[in-house]
N, C-alpha and C. Protein backbone atom coordinates (compact mmCIF):
# COMPACT_ATOMS: atom_id res chain seq x y z
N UNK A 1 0.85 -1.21 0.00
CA UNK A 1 0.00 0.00 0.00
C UNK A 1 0.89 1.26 0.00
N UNK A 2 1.82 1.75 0.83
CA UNK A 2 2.63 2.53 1.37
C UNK A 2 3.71 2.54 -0.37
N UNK A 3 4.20 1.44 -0.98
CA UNK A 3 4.61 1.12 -1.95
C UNK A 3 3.98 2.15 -3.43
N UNK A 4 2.47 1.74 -3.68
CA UNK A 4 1.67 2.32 -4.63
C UNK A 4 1.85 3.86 -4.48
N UNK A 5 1.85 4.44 -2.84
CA UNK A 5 1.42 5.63 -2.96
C UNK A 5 2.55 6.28 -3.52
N UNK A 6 3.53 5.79 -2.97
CA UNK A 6 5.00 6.15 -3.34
C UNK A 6 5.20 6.60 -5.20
N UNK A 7 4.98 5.38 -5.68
CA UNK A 7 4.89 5.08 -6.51
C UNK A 7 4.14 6.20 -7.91
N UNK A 8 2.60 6.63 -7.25
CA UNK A 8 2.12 7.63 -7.71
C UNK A 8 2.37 8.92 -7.24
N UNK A 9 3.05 9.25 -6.10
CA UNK A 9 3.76 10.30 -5.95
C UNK A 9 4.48 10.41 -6.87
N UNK A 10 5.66 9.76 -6.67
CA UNK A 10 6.54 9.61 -8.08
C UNK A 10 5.90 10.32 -9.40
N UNK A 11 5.53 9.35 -9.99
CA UNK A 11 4.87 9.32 -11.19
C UNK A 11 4.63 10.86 -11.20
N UNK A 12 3.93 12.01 -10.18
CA UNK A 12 3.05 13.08 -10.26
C UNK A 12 4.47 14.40 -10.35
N UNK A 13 5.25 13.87 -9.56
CA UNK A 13 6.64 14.85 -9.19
C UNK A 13 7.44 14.44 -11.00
N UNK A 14 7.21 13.65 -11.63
CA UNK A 14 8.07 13.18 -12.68
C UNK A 14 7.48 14.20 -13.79
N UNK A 15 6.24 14.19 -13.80
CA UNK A 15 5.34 14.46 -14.58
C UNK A 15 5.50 16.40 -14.62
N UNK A 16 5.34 17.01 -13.22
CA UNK A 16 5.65 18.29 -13.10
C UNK A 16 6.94 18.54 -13.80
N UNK A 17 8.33 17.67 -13.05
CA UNK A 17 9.54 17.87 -13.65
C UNK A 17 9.02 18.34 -15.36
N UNK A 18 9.25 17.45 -15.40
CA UNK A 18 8.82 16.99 -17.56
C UNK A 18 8.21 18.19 -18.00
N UNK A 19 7.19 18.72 -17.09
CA UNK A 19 6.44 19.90 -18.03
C UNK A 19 7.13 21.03 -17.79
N UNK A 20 7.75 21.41 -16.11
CA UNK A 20 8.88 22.54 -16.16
C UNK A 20 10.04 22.13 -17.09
N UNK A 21 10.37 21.32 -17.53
CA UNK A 21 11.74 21.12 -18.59
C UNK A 21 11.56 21.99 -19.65
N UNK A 22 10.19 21.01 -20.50
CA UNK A 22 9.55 21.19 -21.58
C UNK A 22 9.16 22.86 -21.76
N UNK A 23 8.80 23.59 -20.37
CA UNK A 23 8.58 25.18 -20.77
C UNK A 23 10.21 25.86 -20.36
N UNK A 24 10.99 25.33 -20.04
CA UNK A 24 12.49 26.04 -20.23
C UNK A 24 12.67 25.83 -21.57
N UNK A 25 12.45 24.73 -21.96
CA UNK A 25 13.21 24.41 -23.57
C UNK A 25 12.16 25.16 -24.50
């Protein structure tokens, strides 16, 4: 359980990264 949430945290922090990249570039 503790695993998944992690998991979609992740996924949500990856996702922000990617779109701040994408508006520097």
């Amino acid at each position: 359980f503790l695993l998944m949430i992690f998991f979609i945290l992740g996924g949500f922090y990856m996702e922000w990264w990617y779109g701040k990249l994408v508006w520097v570039i």
